[in-house]
N, C-alpha and C. Protein backbone atom coordinates (compact mmCIF):
# COMPACT_ATOMS: atom_id res chain seq x y z
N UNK A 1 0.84 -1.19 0.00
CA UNK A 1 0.00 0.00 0.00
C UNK A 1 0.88 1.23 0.00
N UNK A 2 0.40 1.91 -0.63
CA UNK A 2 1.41 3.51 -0.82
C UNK A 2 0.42 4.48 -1.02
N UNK A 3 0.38 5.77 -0.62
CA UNK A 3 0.03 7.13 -0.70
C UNK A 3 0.29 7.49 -2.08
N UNK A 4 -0.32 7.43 -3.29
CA UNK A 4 -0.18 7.95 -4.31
C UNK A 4 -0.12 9.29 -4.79
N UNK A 5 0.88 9.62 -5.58
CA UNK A 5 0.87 11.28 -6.57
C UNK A 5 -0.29 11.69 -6.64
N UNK A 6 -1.00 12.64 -7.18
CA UNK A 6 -2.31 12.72 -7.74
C UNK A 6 -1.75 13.65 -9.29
N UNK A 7 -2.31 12.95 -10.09
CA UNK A 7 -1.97 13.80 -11.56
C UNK A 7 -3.12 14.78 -11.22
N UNK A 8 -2.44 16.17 -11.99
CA UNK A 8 -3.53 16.92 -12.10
C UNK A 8 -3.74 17.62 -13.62
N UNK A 9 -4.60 18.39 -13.44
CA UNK A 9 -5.07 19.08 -14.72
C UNK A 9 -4.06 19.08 -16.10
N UNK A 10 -4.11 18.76 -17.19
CA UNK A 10 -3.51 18.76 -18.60
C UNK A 10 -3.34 17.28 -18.81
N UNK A 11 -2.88 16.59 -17.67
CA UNK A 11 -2.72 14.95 -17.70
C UNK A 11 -3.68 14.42 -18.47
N UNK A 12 -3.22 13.58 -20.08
CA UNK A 12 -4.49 13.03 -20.66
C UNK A 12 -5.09 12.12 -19.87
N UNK A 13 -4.99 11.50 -18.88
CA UNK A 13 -5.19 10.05 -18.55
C UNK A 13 -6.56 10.57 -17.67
N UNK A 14 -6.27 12.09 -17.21
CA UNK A 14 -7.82 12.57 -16.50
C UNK A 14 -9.28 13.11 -17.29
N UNK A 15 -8.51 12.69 -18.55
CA UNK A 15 -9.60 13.38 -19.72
C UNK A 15 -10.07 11.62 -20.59
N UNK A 16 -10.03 10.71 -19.83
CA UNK A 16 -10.04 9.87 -20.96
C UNK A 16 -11.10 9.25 -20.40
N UNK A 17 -11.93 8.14 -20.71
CA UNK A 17 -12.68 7.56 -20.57
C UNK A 17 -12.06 5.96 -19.60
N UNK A 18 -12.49 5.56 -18.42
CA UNK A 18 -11.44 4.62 -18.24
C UNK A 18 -12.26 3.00 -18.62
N UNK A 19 -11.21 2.17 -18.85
CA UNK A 19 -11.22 0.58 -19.04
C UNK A 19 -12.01 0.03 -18.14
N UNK A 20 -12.69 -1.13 -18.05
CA UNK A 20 -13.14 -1.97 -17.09
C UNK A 20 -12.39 -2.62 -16.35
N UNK A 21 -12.22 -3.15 -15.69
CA UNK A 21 -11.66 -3.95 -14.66
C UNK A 21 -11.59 -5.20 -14.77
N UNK A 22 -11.12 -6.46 -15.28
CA UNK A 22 -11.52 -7.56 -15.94
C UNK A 22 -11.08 -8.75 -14.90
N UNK A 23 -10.01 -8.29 -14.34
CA UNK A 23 -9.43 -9.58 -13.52
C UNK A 23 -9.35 -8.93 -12.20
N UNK A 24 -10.10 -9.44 -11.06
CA UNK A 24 -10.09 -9.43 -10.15
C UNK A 24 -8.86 -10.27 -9.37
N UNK A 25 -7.60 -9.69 -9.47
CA UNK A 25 -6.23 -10.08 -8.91
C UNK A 25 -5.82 -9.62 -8.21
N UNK A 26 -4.29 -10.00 -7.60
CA UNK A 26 -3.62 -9.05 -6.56
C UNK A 26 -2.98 -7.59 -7.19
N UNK A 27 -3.01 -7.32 -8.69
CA UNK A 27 -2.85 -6.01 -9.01
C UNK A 27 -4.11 -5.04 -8.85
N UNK A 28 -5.50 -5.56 -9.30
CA UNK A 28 -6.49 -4.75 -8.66
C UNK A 28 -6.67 -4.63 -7.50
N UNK A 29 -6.14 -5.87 -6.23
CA UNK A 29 -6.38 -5.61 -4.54
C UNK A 29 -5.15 -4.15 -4.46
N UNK A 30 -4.08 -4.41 -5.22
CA UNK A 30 -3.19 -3.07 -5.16
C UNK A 30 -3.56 -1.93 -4.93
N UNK A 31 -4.45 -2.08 -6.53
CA UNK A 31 -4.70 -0.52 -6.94
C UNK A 31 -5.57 0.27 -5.81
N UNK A 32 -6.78 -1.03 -5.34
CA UNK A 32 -7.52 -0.82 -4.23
C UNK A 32 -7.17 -0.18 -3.15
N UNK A 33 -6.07 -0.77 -1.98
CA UNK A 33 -5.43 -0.57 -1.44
C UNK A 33 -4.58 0.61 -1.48
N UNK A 34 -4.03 0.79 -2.69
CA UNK A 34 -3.50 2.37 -2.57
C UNK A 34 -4.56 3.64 -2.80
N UNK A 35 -5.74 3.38 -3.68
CA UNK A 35 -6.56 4.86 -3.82
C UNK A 35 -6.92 4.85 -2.45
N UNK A 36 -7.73 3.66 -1.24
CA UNK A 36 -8.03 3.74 -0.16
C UNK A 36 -6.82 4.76 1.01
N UNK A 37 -5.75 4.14 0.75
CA UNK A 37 -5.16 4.76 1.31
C UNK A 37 -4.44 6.05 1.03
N UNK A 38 -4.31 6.75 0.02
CA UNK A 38 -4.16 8.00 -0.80
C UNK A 38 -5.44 8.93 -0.45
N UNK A 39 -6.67 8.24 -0.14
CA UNK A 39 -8.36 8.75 0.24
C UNK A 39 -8.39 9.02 1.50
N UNK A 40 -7.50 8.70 2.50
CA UNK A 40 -7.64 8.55 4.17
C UNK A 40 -6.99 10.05 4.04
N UNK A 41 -6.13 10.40 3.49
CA UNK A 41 -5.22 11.96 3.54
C UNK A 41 -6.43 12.92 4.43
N UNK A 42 -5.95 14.20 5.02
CA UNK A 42 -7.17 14.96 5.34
C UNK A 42 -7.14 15.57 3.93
N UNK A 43 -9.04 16.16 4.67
CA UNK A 43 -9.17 16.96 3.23
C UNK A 43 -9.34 16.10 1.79
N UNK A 44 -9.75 14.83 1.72
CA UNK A 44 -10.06 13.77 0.70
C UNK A 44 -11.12 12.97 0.73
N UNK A 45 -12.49 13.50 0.19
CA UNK A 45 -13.40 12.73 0.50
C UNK A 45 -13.36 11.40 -1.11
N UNK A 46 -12.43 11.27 -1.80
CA UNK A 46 -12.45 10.36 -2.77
C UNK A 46 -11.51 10.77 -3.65
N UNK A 47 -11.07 9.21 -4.01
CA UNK A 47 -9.60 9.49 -5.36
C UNK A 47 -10.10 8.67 -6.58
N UNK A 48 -10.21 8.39 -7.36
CA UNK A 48 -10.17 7.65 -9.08
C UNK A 48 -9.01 7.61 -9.55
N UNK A 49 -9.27 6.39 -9.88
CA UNK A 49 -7.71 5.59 -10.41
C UNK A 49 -7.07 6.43 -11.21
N UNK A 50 -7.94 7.57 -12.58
CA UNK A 50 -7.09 7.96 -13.42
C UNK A 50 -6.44 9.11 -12.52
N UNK A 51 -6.67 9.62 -11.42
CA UNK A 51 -6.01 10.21 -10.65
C UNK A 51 -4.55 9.91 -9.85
N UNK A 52 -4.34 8.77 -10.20
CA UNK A 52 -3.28 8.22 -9.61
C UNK A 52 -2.13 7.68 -10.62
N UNK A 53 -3.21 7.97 -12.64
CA UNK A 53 -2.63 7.57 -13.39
C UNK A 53 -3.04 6.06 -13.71
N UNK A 54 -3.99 5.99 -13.15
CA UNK A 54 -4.12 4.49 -13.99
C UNK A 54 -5.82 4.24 -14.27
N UNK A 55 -6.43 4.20 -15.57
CA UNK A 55 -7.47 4.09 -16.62
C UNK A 55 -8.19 3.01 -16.35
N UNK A 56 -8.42 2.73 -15.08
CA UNK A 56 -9.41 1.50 -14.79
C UNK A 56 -10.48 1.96 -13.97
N UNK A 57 -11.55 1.60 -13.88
CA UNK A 57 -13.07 1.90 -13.87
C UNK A 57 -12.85 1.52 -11.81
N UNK A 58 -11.97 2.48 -10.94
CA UNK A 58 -12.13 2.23 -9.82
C UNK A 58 -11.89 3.17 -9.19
N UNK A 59 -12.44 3.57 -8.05
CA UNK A 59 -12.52 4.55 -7.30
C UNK A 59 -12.74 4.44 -5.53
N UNK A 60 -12.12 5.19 -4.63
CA UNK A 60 -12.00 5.04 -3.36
C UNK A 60 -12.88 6.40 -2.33
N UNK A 61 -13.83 6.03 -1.72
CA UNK A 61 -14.40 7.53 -0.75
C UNK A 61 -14.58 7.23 0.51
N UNK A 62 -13.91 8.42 1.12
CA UNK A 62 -14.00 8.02 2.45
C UNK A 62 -14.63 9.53 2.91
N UNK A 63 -15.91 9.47 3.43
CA UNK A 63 -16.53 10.85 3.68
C UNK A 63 -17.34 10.28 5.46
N UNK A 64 -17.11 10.94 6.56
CA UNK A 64 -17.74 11.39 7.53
C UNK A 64 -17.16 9.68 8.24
N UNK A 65 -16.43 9.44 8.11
CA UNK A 65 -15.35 8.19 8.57
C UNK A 65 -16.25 7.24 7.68
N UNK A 66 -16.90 7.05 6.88
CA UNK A 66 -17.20 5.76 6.22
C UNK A 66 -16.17 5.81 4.81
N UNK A 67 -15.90 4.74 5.04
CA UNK A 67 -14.58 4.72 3.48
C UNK A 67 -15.27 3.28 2.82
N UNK A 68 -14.92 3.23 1.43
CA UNK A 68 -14.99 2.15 1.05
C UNK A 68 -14.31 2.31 -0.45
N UNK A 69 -14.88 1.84 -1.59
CA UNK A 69 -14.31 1.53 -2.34
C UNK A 69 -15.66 0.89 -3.90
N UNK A 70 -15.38 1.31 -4.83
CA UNK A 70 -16.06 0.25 -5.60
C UNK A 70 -15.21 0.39 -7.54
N UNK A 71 -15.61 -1.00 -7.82
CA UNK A 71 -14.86 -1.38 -8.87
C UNK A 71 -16.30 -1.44 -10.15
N UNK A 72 -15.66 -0.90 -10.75
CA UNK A 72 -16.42 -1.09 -12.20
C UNK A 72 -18.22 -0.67 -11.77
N UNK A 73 -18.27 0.90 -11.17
CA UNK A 73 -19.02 1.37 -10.99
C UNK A 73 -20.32 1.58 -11.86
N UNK A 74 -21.72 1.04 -11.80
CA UNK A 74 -22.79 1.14 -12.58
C UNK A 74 -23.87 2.11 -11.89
N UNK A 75 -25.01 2.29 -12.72
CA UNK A 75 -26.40 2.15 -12.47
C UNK A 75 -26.23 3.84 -11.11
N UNK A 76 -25.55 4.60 -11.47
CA UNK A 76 -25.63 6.11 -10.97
C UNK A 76 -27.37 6.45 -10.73
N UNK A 77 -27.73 6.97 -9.66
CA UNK A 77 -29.27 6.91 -9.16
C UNK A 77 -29.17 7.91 -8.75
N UNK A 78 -30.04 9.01 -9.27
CA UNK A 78 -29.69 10.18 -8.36
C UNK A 78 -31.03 10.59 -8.04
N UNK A 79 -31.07 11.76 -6.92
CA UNK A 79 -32.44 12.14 -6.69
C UNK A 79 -32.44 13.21 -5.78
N UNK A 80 -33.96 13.79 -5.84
CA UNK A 80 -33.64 15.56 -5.08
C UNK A 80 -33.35 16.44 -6.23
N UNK A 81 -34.33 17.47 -5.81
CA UNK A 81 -33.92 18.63 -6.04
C UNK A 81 -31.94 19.19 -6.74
N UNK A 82 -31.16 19.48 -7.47
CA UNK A 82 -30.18 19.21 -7.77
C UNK A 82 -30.14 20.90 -6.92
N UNK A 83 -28.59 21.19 -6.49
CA UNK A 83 -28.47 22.15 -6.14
C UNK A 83 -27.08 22.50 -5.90
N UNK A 84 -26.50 23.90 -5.95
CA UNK A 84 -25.48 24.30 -6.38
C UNK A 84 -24.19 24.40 -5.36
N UNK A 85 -23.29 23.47 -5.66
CA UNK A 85 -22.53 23.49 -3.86
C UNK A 85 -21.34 23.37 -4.89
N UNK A 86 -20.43 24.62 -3.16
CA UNK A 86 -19.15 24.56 -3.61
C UNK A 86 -18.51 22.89 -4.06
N UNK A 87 -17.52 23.07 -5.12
CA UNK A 87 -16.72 21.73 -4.73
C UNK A 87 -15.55 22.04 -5.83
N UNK A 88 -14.54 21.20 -5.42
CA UNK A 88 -12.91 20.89 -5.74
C UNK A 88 -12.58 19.92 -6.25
N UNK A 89 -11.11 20.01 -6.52
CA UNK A 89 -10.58 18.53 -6.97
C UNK A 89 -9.03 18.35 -6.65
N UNK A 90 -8.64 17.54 -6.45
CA UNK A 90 -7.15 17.42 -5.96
C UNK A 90 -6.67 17.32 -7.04
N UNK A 91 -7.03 16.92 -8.44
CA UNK A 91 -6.56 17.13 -9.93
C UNK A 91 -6.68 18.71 -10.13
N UNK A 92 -7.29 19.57 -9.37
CA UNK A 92 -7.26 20.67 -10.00
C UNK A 92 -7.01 21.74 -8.51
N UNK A 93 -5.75 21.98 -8.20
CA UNK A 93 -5.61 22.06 -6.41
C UNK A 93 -6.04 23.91 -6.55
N UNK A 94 -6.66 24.29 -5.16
CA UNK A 94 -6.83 25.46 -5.36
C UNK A 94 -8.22 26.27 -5.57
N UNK A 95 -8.55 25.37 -6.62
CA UNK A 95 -9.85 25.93 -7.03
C UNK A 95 -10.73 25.51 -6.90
N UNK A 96 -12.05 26.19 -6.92
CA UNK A 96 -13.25 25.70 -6.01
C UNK A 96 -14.15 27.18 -6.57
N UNK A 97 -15.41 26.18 -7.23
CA UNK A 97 -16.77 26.27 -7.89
C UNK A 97 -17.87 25.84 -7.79
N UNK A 98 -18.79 26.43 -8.10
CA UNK A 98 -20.00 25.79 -7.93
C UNK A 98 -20.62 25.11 -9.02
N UNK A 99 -20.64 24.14 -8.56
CA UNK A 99 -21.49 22.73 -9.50
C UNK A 99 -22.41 22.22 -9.02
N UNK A 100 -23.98 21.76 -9.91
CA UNK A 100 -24.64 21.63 -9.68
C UNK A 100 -24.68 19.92 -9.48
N UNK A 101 -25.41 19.97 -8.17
CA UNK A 101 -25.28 18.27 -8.22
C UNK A 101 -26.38 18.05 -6.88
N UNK A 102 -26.85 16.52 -7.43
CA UNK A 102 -27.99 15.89 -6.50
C UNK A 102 -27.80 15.51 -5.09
N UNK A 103 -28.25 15.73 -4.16
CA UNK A 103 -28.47 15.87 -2.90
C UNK A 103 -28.60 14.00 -2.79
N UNK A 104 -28.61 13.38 -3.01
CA UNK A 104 -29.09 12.04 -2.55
C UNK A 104 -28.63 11.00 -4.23
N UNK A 105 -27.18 10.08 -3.82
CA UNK A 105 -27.16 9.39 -4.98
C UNK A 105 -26.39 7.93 -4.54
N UNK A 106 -26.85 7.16 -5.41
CA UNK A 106 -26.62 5.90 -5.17
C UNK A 106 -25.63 5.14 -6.24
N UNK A 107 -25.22 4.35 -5.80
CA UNK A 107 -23.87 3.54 -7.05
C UNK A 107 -23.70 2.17 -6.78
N UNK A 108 -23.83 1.49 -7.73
CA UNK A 108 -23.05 0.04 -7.57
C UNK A 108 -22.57 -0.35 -8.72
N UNK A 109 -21.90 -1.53 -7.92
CA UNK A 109 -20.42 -2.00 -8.49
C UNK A 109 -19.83 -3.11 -7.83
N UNK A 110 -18.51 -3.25 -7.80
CA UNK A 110 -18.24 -4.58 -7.05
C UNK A 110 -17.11 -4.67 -6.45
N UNK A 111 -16.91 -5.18 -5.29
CA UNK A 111 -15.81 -5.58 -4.77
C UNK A 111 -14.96 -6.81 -4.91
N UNK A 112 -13.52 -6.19 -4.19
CA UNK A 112 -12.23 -7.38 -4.47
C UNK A 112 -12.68 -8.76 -4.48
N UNK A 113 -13.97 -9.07 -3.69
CA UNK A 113 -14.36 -10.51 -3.72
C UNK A 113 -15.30 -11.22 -4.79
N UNK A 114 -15.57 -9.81 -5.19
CA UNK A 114 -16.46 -9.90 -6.91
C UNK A 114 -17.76 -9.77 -6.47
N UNK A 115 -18.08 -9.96 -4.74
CA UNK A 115 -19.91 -9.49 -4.55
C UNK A 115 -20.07 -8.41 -5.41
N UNK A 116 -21.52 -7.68 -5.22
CA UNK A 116 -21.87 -6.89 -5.67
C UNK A 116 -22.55 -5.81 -4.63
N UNK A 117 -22.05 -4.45 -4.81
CA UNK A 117 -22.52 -3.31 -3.55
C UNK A 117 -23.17 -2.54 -3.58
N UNK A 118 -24.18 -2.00 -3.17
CA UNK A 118 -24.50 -0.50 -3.77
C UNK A 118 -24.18 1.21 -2.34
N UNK A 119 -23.49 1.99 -3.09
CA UNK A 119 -23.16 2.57 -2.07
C UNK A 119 -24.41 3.71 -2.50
N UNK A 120 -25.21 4.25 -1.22
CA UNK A 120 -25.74 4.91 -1.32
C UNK A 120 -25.95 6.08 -0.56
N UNK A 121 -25.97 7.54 -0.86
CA UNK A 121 -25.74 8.62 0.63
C UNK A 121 -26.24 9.77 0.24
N UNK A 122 -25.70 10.63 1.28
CA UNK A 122 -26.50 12.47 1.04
C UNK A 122 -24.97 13.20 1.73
N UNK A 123 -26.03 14.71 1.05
CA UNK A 123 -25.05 15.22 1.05
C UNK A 123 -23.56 14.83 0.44
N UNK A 124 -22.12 15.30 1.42
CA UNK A 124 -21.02 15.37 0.81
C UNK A 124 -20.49 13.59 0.49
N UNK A 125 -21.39 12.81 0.95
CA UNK A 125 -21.44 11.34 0.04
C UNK A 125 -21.69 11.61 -1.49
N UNK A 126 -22.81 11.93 -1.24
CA UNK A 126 -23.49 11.90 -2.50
C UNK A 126 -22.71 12.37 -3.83
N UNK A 127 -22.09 13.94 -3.15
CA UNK A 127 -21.35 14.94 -3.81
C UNK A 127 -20.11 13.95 -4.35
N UNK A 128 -19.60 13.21 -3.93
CA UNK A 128 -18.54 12.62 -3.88
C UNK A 128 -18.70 11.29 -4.91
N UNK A 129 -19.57 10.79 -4.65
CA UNK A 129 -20.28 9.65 -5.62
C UNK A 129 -20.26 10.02 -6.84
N UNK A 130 -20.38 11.00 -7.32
CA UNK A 130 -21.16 11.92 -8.47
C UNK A 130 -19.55 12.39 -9.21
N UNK A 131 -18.89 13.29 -8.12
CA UNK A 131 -17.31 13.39 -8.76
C UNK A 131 -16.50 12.18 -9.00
N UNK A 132 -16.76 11.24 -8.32
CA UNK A 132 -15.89 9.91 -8.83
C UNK A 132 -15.96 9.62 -9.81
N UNK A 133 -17.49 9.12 -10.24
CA UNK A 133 -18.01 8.71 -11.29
C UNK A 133 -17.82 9.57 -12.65
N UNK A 134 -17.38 11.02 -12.43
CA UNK A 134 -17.28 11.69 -13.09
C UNK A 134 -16.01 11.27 -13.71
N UNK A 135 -15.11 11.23 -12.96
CA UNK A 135 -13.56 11.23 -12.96
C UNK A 135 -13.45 9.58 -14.03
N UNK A 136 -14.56 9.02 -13.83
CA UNK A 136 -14.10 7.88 -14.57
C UNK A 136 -14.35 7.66 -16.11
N UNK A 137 -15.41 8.40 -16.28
CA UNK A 137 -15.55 8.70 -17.74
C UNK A 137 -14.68 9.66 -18.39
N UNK A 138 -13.65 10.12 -17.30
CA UNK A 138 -12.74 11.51 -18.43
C UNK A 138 -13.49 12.77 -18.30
N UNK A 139 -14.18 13.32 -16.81
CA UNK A 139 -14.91 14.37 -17.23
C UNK A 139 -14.74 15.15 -15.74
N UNK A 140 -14.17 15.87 -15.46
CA UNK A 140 -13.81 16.81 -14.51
C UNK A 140 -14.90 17.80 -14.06
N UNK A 141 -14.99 17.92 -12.86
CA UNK A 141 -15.88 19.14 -12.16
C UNK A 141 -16.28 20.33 -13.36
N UNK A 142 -14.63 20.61 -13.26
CA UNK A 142 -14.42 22.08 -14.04
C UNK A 142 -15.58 22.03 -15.75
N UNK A 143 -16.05 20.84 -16.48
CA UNK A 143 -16.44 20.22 -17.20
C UNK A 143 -18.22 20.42 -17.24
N UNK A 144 -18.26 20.78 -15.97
CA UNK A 144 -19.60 20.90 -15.52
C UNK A 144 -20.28 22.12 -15.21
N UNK A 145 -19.25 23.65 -15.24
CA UNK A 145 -19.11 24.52 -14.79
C UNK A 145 -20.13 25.45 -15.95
N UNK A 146 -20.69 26.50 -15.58
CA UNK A 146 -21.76 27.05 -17.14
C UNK A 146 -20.36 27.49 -17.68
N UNK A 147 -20.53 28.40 -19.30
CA UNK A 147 -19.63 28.33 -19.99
C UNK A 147 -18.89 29.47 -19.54
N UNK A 148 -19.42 30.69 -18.74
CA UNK A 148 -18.53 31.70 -18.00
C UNK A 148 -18.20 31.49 -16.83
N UNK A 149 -18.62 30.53 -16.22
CA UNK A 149 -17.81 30.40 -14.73
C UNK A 149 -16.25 29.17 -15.32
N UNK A 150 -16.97 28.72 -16.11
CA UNK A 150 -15.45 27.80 -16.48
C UNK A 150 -14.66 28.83 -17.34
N UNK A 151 -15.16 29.93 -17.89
CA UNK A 151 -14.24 30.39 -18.74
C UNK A 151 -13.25 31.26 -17.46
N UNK A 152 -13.92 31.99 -16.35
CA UNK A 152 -13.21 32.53 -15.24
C UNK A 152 -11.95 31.29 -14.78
N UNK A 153 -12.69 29.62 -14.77
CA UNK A 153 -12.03 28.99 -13.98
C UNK A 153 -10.88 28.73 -14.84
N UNK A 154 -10.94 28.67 -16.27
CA UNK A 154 -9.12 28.16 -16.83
C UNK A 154 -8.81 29.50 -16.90
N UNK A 155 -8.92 31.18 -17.09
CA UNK A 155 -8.22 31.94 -16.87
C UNK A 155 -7.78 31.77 -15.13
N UNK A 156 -8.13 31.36 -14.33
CA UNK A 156 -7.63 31.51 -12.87
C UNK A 156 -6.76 30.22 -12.99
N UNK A 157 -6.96 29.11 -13.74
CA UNK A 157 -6.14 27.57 -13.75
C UNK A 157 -4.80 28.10 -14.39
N UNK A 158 -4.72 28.95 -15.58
CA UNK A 158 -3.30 29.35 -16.44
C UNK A 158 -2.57 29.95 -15.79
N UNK A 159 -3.22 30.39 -14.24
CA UNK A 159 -2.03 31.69 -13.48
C UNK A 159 -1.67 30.50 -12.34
N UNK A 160 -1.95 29.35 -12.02
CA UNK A 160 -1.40 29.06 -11.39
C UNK A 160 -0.16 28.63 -11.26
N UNK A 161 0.44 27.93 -10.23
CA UNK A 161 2.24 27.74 -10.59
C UNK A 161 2.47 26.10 -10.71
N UNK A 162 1.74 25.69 -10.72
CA UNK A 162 1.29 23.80 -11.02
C UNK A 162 1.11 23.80 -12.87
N UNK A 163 -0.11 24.56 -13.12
CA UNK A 163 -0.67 24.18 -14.13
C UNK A 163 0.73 23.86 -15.83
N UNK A 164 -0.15 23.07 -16.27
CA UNK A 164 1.64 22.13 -17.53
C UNK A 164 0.95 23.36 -18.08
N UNK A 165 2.23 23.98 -19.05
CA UNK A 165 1.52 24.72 -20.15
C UNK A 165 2.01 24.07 -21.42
């Protein structure tokens, strides 16, 4: 288990769509094992694999001490009123916008033993459910932003001292 890098913003691997998960082995208990523990950091309510650099359909959240984990995430359920809350990304450090997102959402998928789970929550769960899932199709917060608050957000992303040019 290791504390992983987090790639951030320009990295293709956060813009891509990720792979399925096919073999449930000791390289996926790995990958497991490290987003979980890269997710425990303060200040980390969830990491995605392409965040760590690697294009497989898995993701780690640990919000209000419940942590877990799910692999080859399906069947996104959302519900409520949608409504506009700050939120961030450790791919994109610094910045923080408002995105619109559902108050109450549900996910399943599967674990290292191949059962099948459904994680379901509110609030900054929910919020978190929603950015994972995001992160796994190749599609970032910032992605979600109307077309002038994102246009504010990559003029404020180009001045930073991280961002690749």
């Amino acid at each position: 288990m290791a504390v992983r890098e987090i790639r951030l913003y320009g990295d293709p691997v956060l813009k891509t769509s990720c792979d399925l998960v096919v073999a449930f082995d000791h390289k996926t208990e790995a990958i497991v094992a490290d987003l979980l523990e890269t997710t425990q950091l303060p200040g980390r309510a969830g990491v995605a694999a392409p965040q760590i650099g690697i294009s497989l359909r898995i993701f780690s959240y640990h919000v209000n001490g419940n942590a877990g984990y799910l692999i080859n995430p399906e069947k996104l359920e959302l519900s409520g009123e949608p409504e506009l809350l700050e939120e961030g990304c450790l791919s994109v450090p610094g910045l923080w916008h408002k995105v619109l997102r559902y108050p109450l959402a549900s996910l399943s998928g599967y674990q290292l033993d191949g059962s099948y789970a459904t994680i379901a929550g509110e609030g900054l769960l929910a919020q978190a459910l929603q950015h994972e899932y995001d992160h796994l199709d190749g599609m970032l917060y910032l992605d979600r932003l109307s077309q002038d608050e994102r246009k504010e957000a990559m003029k404020t992303l180009r001045q930073t001292d991280w961002f690749m040019r």
